[in-house]
Protein backbone atom coordinates (compact mmCIF):
# COMPACT_ATOMS: atom_id res chain seq x y z
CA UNK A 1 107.20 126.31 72.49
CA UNK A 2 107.96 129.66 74.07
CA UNK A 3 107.41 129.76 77.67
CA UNK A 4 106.16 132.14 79.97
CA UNK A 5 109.65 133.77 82.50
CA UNK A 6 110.53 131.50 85.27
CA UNK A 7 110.40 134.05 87.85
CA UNK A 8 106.86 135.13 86.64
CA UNK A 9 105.93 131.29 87.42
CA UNK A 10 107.45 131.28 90.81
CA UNK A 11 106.09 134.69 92.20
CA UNK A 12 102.24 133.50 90.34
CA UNK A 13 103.01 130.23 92.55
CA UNK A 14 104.07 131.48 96.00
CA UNK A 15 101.38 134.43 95.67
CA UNK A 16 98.47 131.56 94.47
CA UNK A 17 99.42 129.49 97.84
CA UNK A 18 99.10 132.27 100.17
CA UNK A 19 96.35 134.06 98.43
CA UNK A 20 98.52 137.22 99.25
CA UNK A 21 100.76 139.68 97.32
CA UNK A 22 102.30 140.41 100.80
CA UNK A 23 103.42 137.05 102.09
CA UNK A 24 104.56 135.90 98.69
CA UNK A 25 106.86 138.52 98.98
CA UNK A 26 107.91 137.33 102.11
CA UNK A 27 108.45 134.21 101.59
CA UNK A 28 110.68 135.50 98.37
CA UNK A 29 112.19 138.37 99.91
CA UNK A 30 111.27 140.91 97.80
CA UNK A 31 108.44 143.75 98.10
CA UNK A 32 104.54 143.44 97.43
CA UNK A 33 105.17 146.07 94.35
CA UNK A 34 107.46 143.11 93.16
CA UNK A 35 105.36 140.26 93.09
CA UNK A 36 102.61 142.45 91.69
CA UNK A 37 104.85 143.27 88.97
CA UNK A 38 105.28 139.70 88.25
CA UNK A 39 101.89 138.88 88.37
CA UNK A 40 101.45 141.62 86.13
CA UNK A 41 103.92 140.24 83.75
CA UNK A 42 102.62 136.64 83.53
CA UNK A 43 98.71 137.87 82.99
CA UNK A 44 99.85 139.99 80.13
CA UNK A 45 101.67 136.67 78.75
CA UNK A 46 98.71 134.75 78.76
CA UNK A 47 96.67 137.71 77.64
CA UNK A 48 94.01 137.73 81.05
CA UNK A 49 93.70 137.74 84.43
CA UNK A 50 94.56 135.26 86.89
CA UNK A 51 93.94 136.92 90.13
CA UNK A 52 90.15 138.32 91.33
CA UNK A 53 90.83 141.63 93.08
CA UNK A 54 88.93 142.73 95.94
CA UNK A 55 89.37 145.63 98.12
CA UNK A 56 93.03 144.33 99.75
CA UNK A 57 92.46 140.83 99.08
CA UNK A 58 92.75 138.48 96.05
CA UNK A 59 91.91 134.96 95.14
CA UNK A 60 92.25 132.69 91.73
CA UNK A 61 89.77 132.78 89.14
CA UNK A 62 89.41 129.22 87.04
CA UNK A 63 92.81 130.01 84.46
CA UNK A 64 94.68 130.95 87.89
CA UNK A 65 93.28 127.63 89.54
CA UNK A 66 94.59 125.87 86.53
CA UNK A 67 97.72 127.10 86.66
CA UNK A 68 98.16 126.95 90.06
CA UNK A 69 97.25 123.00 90.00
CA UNK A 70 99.92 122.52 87.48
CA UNK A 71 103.08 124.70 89.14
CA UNK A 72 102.61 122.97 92.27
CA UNK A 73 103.54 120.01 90.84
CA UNK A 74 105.71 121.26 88.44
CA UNK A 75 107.81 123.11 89.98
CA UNK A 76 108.96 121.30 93.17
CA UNK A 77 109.61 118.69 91.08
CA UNK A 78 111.97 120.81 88.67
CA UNK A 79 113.94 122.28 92.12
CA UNK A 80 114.54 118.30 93.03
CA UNK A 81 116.00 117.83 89.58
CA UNK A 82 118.02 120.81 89.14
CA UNK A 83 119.13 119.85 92.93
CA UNK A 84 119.92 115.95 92.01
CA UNK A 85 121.50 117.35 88.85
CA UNK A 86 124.15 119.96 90.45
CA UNK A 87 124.87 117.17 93.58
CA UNK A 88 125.57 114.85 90.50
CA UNK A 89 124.69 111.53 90.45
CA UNK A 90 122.58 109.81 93.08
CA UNK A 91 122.40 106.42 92.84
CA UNK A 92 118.98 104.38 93.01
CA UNK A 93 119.09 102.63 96.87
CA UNK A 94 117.42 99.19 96.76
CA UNK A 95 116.98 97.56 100.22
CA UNK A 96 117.15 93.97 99.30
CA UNK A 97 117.16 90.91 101.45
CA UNK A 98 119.97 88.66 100.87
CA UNK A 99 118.70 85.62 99.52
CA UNK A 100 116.65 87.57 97.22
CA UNK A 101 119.86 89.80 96.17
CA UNK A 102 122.14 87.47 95.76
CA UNK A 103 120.16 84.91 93.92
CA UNK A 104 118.28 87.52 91.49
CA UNK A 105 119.07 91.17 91.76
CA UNK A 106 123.09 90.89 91.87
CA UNK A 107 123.04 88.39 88.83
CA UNK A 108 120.80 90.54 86.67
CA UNK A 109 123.01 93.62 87.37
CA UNK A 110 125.76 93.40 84.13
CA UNK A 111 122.01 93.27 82.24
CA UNK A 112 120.71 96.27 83.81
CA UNK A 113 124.11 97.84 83.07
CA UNK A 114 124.58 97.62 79.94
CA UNK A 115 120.63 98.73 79.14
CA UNK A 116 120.38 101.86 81.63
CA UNK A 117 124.55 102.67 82.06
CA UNK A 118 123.43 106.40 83.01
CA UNK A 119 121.98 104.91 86.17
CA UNK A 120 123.77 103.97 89.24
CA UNK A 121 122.92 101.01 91.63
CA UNK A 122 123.58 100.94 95.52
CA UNK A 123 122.19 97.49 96.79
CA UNK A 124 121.82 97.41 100.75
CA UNK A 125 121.15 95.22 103.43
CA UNK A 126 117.66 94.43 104.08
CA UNK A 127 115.37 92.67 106.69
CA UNK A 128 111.88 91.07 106.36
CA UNK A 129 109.41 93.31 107.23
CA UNK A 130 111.07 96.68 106.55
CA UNK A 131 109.37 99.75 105.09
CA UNK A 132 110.97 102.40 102.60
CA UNK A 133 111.13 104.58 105.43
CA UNK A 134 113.46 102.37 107.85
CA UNK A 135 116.64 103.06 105.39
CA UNK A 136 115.58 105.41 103.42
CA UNK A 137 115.37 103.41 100.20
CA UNK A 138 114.25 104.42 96.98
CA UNK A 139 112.72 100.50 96.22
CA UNK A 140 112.65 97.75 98.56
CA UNK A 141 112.30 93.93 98.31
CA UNK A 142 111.54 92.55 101.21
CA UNK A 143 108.23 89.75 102.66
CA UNK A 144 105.31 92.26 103.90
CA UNK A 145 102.34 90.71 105.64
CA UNK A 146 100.37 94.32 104.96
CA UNK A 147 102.29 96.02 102.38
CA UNK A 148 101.92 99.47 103.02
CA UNK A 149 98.85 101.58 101.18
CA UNK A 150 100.88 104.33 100.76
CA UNK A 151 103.48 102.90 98.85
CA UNK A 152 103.49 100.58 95.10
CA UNK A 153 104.11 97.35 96.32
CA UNK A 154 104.12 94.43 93.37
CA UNK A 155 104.41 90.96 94.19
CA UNK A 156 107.53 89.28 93.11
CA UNK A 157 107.86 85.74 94.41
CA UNK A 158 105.34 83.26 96.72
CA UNK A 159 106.72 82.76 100.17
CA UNK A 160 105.28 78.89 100.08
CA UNK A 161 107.96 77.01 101.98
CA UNK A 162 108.54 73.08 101.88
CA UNK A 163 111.19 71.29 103.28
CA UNK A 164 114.20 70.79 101.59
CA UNK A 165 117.84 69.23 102.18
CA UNK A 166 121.09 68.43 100.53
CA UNK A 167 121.89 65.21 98.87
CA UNK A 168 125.15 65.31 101.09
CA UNK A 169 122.69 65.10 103.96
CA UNK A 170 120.64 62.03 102.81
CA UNK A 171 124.36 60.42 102.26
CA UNK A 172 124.40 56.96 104.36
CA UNK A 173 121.16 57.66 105.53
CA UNK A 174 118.04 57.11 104.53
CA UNK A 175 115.36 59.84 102.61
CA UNK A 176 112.61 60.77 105.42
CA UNK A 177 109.48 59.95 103.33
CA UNK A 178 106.81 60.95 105.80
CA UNK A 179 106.03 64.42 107.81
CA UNK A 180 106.94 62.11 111.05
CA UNK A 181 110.28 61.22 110.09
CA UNK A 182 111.38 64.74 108.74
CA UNK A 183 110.22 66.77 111.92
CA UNK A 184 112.51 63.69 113.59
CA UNK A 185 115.41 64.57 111.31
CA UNK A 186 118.01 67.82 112.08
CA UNK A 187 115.93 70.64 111.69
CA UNK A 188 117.88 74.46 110.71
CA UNK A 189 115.61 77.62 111.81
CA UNK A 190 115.37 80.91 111.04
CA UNK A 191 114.69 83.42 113.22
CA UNK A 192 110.88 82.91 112.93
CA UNK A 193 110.71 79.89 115.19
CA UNK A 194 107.28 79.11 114.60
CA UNK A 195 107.56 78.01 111.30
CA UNK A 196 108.87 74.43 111.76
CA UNK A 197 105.30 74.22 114.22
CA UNK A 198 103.33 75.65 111.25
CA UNK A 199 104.16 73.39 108.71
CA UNK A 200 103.51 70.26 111.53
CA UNK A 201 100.32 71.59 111.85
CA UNK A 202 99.83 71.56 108.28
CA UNK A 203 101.14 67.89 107.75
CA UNK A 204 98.73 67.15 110.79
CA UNK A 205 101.35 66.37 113.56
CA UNK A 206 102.52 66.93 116.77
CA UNK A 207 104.12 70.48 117.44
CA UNK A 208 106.25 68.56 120.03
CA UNK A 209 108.26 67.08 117.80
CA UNK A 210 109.27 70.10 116.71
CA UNK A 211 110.11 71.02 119.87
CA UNK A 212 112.55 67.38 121.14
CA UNK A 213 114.40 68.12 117.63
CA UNK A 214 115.39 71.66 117.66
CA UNK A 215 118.39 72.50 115.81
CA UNK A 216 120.54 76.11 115.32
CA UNK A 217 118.75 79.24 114.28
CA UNK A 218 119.89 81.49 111.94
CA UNK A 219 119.20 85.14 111.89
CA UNK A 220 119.19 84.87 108.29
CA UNK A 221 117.93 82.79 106.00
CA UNK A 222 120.55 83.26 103.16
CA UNK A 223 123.03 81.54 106.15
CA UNK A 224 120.30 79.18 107.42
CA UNK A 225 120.30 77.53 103.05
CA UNK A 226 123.85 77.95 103.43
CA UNK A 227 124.15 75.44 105.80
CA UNK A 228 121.24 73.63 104.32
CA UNK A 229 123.64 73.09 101.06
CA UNK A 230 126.70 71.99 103.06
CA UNK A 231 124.83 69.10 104.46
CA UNK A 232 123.93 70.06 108.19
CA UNK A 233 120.14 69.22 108.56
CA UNK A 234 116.54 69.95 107.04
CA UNK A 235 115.15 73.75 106.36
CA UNK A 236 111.87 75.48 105.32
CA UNK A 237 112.68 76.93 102.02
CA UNK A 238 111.19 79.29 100.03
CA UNK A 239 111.24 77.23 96.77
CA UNK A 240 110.63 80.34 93.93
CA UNK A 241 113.17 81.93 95.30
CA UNK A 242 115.84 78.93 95.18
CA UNK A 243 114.53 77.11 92.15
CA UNK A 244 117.92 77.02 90.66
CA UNK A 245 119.42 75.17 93.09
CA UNK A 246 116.13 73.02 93.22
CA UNK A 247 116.60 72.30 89.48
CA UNK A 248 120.26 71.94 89.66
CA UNK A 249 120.34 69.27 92.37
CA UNK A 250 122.07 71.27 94.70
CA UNK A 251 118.52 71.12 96.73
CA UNK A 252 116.22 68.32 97.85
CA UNK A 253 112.43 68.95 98.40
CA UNK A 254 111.43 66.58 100.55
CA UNK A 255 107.30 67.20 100.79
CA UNK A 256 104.49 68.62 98.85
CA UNK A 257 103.28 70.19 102.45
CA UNK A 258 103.65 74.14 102.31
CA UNK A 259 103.84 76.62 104.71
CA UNK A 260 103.61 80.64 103.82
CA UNK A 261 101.51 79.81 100.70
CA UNK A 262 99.00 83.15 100.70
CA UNK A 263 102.19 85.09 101.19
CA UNK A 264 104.45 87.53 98.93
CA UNK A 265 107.99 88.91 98.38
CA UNK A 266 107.16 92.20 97.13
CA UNK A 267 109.26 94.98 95.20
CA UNK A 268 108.50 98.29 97.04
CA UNK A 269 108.50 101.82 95.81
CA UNK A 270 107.16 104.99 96.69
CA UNK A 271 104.14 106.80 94.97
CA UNK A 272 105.89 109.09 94.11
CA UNK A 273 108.67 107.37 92.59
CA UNK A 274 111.50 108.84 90.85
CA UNK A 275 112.21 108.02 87.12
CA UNK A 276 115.43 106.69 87.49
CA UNK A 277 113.72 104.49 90.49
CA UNK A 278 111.05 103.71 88.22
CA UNK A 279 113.63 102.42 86.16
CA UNK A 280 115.51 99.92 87.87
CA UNK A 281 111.87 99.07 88.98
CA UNK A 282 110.37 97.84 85.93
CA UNK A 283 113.45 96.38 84.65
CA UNK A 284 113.61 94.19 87.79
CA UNK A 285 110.26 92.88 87.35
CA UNK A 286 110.87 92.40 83.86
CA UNK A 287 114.28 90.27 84.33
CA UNK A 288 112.44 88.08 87.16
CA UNK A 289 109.93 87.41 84.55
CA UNK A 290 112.04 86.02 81.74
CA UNK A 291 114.32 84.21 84.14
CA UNK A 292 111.09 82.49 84.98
C-alpha cells in the first residue's frame, strides 16, 4: 500500500498540534511557505482538505482530526523504534526480587531463549514494594499492597506464609506440633518484624512470645530460607513461591495457620508497554503456569 511522504506526515502533525502554519515551522525550522507546501502536498494525496482556513488562522476539519488522532500515536512511536533500532539492541530490564528470580525467572531463561533469541534479558535486583519508576524497569516482580493504577500489574503468586523448617532442624529434637511450641522454637525474620506477631495473632496467642524468642533478621528473604534450609531455626515462608523445596523435602511446613493470605506477587509493566517487554511478559506468565 502506497503511502502518503513522510515529511508531508510530520509537517500535517506538528502544524495539527499547534493549530499554526507559523509555529510548525518553528518547531521544524523551516518557513510558514514550507509547511504550507507540505500541507498542500498531503491534501492533494488524499484528494481534500484537511485544514479549515480562516482569515490567518486554521483548525482541523473531521479527515484532519482523524489523521491527526492517528500520527500522534504513530509517529512518536516510529522515532522510539528507529531510535532503539540505530542504538542497537536494548535489552528488556526486569526488576525481580530474589527469591522470586532465582527460583522461577532464572530457571525458565534457556526456555525463553531458545523461543524469543532476538530478545535480550537484563535481570536486576529488586525490593518489595518497588515501582517501575524506582529503577527504571521495563517489568517488575515484586509484593505490592496497592499496585499502581497506572501501570498492568497481574498477579503471579499468593503471599500466604506458614511456618516452615528444615528436617536438619527437627534432628534430635522434637516436631513443635502446636502454635505455642513453634513461636517457643528459633524463630528467623525478615525485615518485616511484625510478621512473626501476625501469624500469633492468627493462631490466637500471645505476641510476647514472639517477642522472649527473637532470633536474626534478614534483610532478605532469599538469605532468611537460606538459613532456614541449613538448619538454623523456624521462618514464615511464602509456600507458592518455594513449593519445590516443599515437595522435595528440602522444606518442612509446620502449620496450616497463614499469614499474608489476601496478598499478591505481581508481574509489573507499564501501559504502555513495549513489544519486546510484552514479550518476556506473557511468556513469564505462561512458564509460571505450566510449571504449576
Amino acid at each position: 500500500m502506497k503511502l502518503p511522504p513522510l515529511n508531508a506526515l510530520r509537517a500535517f502533525e506538528c502544524a495539527a498540534r499547534h493549530l499554526s502554519f507559523s509555529k510548525a515551522g518553528d518547531e521544524l525550522c523551516v518557513t510558514h511557505a514550507a509547511i504550507s507546501h507540505q500541507i498542500k502536498l498531503l491534501e492533494s494525496w488524499f484528494a481534500r482538505p484537511l485544514f479549515v482556513r480562516e482569515n490567518r488562522q486554521v483548525r482541523l476539519n473531521h479527515a484532519g482530526t482523524e489523521l491527526y488522532e492517528h500520527l500522534a500515536h504513530a509517529l512518536p512511536e516510529l522515532a522510539r523504534l528507529c531510535h532503539r533500532l540505530k542504538q542497537g539492541p536494548h535489552p528488556v530490564k526486569v526488576g525481580c526480587i530474589p527469591s522470586i528470580a532465582s527460583r522461577w525467572l532464572i530457571p525458565g531463561l534457556p526456555d525463553f531463549n531458545k523461543k524469543h533469541p532476538e530478545i535480550q534479558v537484563s535481570i536486576l535486583y529488586a525490593r518489595a514494594e518497588e515501582k517501575l519508576t524506582d529503577g527504571d524497569y521495563d517489568l517488575l516482580v515484586t509484593f505490592r499492597r496497592d499496585p499502581d493504577n497506572h501501570t498492568n500489574s497481574m498477579p503471579l503468586f499468593s503471599r500466604a506464609s506458614r511456618p516452615v523448617c528444615s528436617p536438619h532442624y527437627l534432628a534430635g529434637r522434637p516436631k513443635p506440633e502446636t502454635a505455642d511450641a513453634i513461636l517457643r522454637s528459633d524463630l528467623l525474620h525478615d525485615e518485616n518484624e511484625r510478621d512473626w506477631r501476625d501469624w500469633a495473632n492468627a493462631a490466637g496467642t500471645s505476641e510476647q512470645t514472639v517477642a522472649d524468642h527473637h532470633g536474626p533478621v534478614f534483610q532478605d528473604s532469599n538469605l532468611m530460607m537460606t538459613a532456614v534450609i541449613a538448619g538454623h531455626g523456624i521462618a514464615l515462608c511464602p509456600v507458592d513461591i518455594f513449593r519445590t523445596e516443599i515437595d522435595r523435602g528440602d522444606l518442612v511446613v509446620l502449620s496450616d495457620i497463614a499469614t499474608r493470605q489476601d496478598e499478591h506477587y505481581y508481574l509489573i509493566e507499564h501501559q504502555d508497554c513495549r513489544q519486546d517487554a510484552k514479550t518476556v511478559s506473557r511468556w513469564f506468565l505462561d512458564y509460571i503456569h505450566r510449571q504449576i
